[in-house]
PDB file of N, CA and C in Angstrom:
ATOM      1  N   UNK A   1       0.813  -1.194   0.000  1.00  0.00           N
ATOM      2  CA  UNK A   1       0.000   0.000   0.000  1.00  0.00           C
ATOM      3  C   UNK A   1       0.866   1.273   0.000  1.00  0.00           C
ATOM      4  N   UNK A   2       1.941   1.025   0.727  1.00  0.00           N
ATOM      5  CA  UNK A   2       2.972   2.652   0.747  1.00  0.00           C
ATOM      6  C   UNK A   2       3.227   3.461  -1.102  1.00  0.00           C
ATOM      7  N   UNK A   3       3.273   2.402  -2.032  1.00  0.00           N
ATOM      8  CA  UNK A   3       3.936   2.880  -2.802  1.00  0.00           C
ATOM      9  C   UNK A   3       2.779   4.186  -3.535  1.00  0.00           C
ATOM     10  N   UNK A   4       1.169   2.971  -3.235  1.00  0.00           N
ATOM     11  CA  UNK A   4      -0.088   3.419  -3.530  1.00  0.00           C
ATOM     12  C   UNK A   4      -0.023   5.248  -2.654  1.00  0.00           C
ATOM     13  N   UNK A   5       0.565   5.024  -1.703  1.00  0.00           N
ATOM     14  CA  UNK A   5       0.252   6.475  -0.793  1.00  0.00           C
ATOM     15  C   UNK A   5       1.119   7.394  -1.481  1.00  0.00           C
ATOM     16  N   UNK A   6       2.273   6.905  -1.795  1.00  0.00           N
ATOM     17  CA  UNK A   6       3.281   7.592  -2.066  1.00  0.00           C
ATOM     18  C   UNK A   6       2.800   8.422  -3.527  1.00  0.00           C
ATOM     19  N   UNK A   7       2.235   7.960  -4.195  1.00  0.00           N
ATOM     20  CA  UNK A   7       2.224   8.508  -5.478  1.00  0.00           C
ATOM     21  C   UNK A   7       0.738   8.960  -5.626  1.00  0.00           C
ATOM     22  N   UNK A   8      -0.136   8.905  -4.201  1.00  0.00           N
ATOM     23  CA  UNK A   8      -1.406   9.727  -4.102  1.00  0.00           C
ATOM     24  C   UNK A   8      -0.571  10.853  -3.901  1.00  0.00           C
ATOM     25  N   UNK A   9       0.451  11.004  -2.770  1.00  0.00           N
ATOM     26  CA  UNK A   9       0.466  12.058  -2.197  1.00  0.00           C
ATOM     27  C   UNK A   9       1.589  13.272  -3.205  1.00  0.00           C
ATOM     28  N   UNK A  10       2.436  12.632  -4.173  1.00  0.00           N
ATOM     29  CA  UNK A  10       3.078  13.193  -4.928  1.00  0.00           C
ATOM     30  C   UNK A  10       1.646  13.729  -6.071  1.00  0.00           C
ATOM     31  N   UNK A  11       0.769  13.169  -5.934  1.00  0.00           N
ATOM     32  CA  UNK A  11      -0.486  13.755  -7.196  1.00  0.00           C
ATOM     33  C   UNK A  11      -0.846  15.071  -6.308  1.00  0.00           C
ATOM     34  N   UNK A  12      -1.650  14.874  -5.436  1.00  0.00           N
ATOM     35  CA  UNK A  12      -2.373  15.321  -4.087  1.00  0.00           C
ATOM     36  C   UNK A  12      -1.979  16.871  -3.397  1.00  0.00           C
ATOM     37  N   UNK A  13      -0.857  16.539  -3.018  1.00  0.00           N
ATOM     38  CA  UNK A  13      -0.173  17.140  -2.118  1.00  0.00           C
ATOM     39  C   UNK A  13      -0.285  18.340  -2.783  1.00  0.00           C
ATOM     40  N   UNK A  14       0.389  18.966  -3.595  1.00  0.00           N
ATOM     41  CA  UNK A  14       0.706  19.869  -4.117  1.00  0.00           C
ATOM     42  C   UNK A  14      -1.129  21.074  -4.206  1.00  0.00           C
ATOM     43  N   UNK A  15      -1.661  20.263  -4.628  1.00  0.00           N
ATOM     44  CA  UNK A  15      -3.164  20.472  -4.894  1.00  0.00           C
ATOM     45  C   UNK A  15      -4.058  20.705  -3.728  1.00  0.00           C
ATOM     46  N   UNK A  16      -3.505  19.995  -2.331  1.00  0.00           N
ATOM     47  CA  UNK A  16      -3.929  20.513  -1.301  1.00  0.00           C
ATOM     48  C   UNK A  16      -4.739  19.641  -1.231  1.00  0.00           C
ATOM     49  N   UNK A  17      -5.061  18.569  -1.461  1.00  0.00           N
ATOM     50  CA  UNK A  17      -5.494  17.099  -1.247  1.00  0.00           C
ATOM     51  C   UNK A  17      -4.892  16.348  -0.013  1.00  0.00           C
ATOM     52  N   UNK A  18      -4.405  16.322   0.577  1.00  0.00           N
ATOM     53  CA  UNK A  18      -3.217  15.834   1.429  1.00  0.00           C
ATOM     54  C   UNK A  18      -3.144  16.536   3.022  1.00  0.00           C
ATOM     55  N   UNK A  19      -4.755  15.743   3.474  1.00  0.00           N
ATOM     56  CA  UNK A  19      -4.456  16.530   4.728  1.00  0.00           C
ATOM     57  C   UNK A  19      -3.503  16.108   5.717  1.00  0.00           C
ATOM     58  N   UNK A  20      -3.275  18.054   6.218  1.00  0.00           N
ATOM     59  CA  UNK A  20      -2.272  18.335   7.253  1.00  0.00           C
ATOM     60  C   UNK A  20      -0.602  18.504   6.622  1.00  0.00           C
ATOM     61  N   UNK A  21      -0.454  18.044   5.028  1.00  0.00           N
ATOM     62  CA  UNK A  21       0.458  18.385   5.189  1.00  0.00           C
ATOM     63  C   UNK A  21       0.642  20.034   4.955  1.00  0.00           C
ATOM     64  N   UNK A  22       2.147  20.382   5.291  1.00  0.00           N
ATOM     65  CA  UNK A  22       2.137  21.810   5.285  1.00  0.00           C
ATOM     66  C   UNK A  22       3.047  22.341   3.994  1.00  0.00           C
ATOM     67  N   UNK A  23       3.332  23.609   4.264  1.00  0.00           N
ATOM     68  CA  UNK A  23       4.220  23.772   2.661  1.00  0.00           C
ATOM     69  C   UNK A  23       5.806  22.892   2.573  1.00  0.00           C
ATOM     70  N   UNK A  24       6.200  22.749   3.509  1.00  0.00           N
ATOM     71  CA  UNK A  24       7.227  22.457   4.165  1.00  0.00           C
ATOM     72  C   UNK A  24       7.062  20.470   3.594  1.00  0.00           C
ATOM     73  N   UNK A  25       6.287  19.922   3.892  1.00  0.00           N
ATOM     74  CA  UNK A  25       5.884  18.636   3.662  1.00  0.00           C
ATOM     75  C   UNK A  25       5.670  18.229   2.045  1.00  0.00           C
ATOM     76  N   UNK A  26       4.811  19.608   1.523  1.00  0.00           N
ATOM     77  CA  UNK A  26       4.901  19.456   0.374  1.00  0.00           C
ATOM     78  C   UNK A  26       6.420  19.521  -0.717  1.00  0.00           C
ATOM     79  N   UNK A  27       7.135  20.690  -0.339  1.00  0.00           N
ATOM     80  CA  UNK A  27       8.443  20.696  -0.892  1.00  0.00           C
ATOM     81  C   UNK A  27       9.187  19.587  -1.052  1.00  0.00           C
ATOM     82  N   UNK A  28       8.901  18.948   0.465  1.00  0.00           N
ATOM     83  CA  UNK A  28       9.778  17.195   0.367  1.00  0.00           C
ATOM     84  C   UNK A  28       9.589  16.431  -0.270  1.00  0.00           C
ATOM     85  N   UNK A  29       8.095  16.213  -0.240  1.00  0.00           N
ATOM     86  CA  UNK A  29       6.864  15.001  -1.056  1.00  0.00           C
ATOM     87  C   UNK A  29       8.316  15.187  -2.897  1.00  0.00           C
ATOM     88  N   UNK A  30       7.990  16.648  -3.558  1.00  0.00           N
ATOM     89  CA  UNK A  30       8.534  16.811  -4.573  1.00  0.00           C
ATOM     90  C   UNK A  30      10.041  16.711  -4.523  1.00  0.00           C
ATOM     91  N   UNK A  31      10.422  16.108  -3.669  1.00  0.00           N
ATOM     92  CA  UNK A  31      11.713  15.881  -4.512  1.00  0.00           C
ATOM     93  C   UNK A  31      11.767  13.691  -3.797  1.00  0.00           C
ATOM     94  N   UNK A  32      13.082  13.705  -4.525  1.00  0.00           N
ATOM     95  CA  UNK A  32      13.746  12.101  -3.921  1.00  0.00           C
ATOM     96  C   UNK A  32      13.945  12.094  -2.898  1.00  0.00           C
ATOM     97  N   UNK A  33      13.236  11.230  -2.123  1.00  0.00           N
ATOM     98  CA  UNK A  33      13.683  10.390  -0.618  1.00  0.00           C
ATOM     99  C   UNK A  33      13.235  11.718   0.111  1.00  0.00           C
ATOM    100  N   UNK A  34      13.679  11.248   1.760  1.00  0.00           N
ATOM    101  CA  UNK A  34      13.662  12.693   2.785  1.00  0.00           C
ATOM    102  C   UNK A  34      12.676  12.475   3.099  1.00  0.00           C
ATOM    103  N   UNK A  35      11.339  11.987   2.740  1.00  0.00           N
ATOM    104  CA  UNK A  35      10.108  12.171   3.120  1.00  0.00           C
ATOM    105  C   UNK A  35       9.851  12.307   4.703  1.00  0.00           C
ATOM    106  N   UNK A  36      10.083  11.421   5.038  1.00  0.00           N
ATOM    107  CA  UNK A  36       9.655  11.079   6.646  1.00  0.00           C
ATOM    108  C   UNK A  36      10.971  11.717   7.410  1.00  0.00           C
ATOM    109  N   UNK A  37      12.038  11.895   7.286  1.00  0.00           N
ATOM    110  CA  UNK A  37      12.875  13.195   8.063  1.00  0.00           C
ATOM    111  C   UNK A  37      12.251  14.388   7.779  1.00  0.00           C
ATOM    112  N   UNK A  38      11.718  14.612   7.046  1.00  0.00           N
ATOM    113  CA  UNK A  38      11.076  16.158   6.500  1.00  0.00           C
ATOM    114  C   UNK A  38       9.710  16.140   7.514  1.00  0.00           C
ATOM    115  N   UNK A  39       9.442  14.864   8.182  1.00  0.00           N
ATOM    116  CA  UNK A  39       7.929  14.661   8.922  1.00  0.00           C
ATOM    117  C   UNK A  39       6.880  14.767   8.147  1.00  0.00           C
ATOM    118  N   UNK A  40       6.855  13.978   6.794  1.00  0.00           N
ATOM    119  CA  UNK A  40       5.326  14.209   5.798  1.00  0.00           C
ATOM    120  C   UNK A  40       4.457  13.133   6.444  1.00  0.00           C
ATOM    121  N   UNK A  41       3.556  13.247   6.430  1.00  0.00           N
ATOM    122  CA  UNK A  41       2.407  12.285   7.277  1.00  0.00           C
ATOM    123  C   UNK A  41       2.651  10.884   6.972  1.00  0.00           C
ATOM    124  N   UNK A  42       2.388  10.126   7.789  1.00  0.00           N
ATOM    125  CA  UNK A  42       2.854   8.470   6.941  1.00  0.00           C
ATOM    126  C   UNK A  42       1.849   8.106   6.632  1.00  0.00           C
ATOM    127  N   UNK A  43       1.880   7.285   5.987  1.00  0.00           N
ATOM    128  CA  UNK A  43       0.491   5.806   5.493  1.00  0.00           C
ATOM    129  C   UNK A  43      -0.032   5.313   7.009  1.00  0.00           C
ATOM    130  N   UNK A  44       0.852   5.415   7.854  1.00  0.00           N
ATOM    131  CA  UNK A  44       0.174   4.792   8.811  1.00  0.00           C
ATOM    132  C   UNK A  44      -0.547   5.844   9.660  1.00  0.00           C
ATOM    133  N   UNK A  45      -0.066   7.225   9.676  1.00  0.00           N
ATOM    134  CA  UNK A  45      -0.836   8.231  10.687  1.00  0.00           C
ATOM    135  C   UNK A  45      -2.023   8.491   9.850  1.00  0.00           C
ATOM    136  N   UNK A  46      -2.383   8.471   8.416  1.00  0.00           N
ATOM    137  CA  UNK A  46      -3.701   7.872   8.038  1.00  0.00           C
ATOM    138  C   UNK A  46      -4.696   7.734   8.473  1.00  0.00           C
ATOM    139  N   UNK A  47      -4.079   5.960   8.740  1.00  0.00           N
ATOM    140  CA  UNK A  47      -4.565   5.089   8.639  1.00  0.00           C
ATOM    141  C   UNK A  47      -5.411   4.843  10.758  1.00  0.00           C
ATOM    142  N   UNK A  48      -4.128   5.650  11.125  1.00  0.00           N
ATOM    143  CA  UNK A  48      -4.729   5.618  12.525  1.00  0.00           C
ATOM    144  C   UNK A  48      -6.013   6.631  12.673  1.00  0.00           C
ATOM    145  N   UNK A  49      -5.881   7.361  11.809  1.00  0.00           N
ATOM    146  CA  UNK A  49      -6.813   8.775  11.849  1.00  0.00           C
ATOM    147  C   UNK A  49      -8.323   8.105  11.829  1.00  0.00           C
ATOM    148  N   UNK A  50      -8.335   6.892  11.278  1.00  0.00           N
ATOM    149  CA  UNK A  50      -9.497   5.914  10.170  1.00  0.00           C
ATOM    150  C   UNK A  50      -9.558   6.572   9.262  1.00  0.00           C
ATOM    151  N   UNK A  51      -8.572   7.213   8.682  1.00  0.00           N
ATOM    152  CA  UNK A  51      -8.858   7.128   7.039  1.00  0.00           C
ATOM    153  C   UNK A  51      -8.764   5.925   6.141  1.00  0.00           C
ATOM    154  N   UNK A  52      -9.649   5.221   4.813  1.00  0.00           N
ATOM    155  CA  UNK A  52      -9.416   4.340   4.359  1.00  0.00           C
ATOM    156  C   UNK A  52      -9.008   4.703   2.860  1.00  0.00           C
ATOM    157  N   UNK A  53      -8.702   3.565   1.984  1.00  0.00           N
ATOM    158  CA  UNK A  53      -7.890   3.941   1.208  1.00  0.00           C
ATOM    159  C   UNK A  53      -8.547   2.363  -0.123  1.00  0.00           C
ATOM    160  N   UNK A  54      -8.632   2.806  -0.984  1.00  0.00           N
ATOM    161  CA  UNK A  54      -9.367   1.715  -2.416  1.00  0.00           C
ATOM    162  C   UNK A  54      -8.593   2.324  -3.437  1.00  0.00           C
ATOM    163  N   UNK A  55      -8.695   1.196  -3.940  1.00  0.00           N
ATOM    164  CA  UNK A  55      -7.851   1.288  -5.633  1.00  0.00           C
ATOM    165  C   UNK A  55      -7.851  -0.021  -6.056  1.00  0.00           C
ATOM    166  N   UNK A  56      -7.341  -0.103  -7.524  1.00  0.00           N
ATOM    167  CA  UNK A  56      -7.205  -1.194  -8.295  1.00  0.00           C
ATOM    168  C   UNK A  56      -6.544  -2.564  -7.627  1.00  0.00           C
ATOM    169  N   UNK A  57      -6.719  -3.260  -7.416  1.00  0.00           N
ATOM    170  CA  UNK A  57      -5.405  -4.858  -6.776  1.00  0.00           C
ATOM    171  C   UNK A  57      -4.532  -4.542  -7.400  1.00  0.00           C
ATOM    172  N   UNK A  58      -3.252  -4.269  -7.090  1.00  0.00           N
ATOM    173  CA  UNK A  58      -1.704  -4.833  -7.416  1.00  0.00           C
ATOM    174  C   UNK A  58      -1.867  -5.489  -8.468  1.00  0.00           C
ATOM    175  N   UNK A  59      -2.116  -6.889  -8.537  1.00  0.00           N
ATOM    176  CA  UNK A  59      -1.885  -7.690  -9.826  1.00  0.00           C
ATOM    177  C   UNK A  59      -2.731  -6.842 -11.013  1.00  0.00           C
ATOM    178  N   UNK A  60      -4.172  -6.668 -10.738  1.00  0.00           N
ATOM    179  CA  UNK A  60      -4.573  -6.010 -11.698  1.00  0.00           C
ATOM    180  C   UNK A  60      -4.175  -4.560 -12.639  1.00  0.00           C
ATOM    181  N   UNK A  61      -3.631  -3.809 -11.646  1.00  0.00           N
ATOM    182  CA  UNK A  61      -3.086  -2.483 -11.850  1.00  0.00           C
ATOM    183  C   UNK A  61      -1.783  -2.808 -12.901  1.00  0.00           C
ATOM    184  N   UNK A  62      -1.094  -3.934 -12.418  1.00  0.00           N
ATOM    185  CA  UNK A  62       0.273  -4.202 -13.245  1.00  0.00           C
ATOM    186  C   UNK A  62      -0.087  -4.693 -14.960  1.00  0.00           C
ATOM    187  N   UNK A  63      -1.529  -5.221 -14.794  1.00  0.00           N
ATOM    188  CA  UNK A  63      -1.756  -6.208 -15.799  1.00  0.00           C
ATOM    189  C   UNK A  63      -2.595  -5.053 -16.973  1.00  0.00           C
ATOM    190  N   UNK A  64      -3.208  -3.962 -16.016  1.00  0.00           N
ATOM    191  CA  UNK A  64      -3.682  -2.974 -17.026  1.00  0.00           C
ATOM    192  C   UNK A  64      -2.108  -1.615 -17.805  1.00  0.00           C
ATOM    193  N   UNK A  65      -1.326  -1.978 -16.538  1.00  0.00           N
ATOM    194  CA  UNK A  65       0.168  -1.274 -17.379  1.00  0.00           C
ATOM    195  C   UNK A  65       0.608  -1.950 -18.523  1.00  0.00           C
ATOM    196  N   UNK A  66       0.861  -3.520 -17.920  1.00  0.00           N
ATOM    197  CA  UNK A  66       0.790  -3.946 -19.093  1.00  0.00           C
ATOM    198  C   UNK A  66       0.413  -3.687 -20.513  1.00  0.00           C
ATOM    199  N   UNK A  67      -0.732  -3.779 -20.430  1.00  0.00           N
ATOM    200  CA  UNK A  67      -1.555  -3.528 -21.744  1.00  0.00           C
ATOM    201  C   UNK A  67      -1.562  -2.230 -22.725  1.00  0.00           C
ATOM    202  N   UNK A  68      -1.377  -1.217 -21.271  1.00  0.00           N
ATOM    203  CA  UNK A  68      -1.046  -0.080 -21.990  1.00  0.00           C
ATOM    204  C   UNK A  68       0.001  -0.080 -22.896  1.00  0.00           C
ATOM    205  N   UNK A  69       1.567  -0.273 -22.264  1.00  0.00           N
ATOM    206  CA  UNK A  69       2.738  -0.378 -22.773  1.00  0.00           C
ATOM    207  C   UNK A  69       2.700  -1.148 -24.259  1.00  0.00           C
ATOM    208  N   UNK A  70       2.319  -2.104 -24.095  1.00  0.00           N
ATOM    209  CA  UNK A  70       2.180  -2.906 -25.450  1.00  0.00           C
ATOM    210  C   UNK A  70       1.476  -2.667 -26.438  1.00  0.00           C
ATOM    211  N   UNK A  71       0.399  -1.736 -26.151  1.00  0.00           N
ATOM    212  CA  UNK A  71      -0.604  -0.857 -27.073  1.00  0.00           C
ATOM    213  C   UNK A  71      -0.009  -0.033 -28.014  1.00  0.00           C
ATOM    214  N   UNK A  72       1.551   0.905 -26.872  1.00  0.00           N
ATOM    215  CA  UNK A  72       2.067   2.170 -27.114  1.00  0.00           C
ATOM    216  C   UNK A  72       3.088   1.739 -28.166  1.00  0.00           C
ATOM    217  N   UNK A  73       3.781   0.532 -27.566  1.00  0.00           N
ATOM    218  CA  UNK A  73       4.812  -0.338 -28.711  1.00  0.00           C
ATOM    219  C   UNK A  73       4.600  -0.417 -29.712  1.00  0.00           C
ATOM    220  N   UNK A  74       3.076  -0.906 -29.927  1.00  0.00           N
ATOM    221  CA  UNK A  74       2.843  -1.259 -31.468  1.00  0.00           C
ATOM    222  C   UNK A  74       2.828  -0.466 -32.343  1.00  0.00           C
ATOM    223  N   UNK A  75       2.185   1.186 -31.474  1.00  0.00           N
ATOM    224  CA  UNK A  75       2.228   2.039 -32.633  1.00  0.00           C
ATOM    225  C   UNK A  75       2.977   3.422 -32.751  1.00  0.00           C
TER     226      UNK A  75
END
């Protein structure tokens, strides 16, 4: 699920989707690594909040990249 958070919050964040983080959280989110020394909210302070979280299954998500990629190949 982290990677799923990770790349909500790189969409999100910036947009102000991303509660609690601050400007400071956001700057980090945008660059490599640092995240959690920078103190950006985790997947798990979330998750303690009861926030919940849906999306595609893993296998399925990989299997619709799939398809894309091979779509893009052909043409």
């Amino acid at each position: 699920m982290r990677p799923v958070y990770e790349e909500h919050a790189k969409m999100f964040a910036p947009l102000g989707f991303l509660p609690g983080a601050t400007p400071a959280h956001i700057e980090a989110i945008g660059k490599r690594g640092g995240w959690y020394e920078a103190g950006v909210p985790t997947l798990e302070s979330y998750i303690d909040t009861g926030a919940w979280f849906a999306g595609t299954p893993q296998a399925r998500m990989l299997e619709q990249f799939q398809w894309v990629s091979e779509a893009v190949m052909r043409h």
